[in-house]
Protein backbone atom coordinates (compact mmCIF):
# COMPACT_ATOMS: atom_id res chain seq x y z
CA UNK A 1 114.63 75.38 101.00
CA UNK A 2 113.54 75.20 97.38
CA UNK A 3 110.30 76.68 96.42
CA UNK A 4 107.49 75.80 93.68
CA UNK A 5 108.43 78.99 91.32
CA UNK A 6 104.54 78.78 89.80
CA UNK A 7 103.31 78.81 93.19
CA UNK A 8 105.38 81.48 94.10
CA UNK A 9 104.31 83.17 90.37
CA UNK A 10 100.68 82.62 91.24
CA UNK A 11 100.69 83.58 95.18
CA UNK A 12 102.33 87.49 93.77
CA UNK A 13 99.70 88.01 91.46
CA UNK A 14 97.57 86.89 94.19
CA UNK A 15 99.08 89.75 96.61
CA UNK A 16 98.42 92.05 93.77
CA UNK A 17 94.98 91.32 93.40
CA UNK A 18 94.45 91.72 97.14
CA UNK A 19 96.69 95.20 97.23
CA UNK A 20 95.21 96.47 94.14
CA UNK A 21 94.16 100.31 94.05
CA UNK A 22 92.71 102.87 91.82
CA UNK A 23 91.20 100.42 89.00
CA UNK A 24 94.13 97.82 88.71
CA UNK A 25 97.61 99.90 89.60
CA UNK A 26 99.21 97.91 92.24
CA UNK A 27 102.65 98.42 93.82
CA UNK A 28 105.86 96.55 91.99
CA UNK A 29 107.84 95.85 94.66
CA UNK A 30 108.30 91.82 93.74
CA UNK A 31 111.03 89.83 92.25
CA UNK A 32 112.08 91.51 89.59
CA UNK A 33 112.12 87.91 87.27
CA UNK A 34 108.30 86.99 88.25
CA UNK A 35 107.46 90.65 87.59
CA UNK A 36 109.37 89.86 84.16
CA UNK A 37 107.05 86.70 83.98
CA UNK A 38 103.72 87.93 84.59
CA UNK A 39 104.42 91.04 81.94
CA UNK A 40 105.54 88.27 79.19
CA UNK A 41 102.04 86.63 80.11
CA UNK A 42 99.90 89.67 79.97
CA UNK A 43 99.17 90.12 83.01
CA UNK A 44 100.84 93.25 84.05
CA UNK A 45 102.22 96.21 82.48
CA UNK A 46 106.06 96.06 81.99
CA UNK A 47 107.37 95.97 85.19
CA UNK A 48 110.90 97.75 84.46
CA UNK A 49 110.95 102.30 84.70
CA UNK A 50 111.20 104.83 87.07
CA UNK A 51 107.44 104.31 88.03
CA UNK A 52 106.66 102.67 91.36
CA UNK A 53 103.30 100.42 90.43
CA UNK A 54 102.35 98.73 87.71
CA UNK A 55 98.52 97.71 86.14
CA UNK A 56 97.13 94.63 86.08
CA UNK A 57 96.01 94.28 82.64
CA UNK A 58 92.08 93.10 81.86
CA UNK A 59 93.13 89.35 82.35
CA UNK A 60 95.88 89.88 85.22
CA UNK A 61 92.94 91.67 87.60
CA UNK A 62 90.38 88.35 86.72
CA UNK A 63 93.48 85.73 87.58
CA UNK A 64 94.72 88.00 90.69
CA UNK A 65 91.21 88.46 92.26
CA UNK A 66 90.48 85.02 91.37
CA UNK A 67 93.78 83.59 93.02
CA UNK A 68 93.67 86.45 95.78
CA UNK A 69 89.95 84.46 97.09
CA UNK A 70 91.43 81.14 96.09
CA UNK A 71 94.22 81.65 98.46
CA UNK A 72 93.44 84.08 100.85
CA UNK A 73 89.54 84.46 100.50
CA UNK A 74 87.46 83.14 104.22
């Protein structure tokens, strides 16, 4: 099955809105390439370390709580 890679791009950011914790850190545990693509946007700190979370910068925590109800909001 082939997938809508922007969906997919916008649905992660989405799950890190929604698993967000201590002010914007959230877990990086995603595809390393959409992690990749959401840093080069500005939406997340770089994505590549030792470090197990990254932060949503000021923009990436409007778009992922914004995406997170969009998506998964009742």
């Amino acid at each position: 099955m082939r997938y809508d890679m922007v969906k997919v791009e916008e649905l992660i950011l989405a799950l890190l809105g929604v698993f967000e914790f201590e002010n914007g850190r959230v877990w990086k545990r995603y595809d390393f390439a959409i992690m990749d693509e959401l840093h080069e946007k500005g939406l997340i700190t770089k994505a590549h370390g030792r470090q197990e979370s990254v932060y949503l910068t000021d923009e990436g925590m409007r778009r992922a709580k914004e995406l997170a109800a969009k998506h998964f909001g009742t």
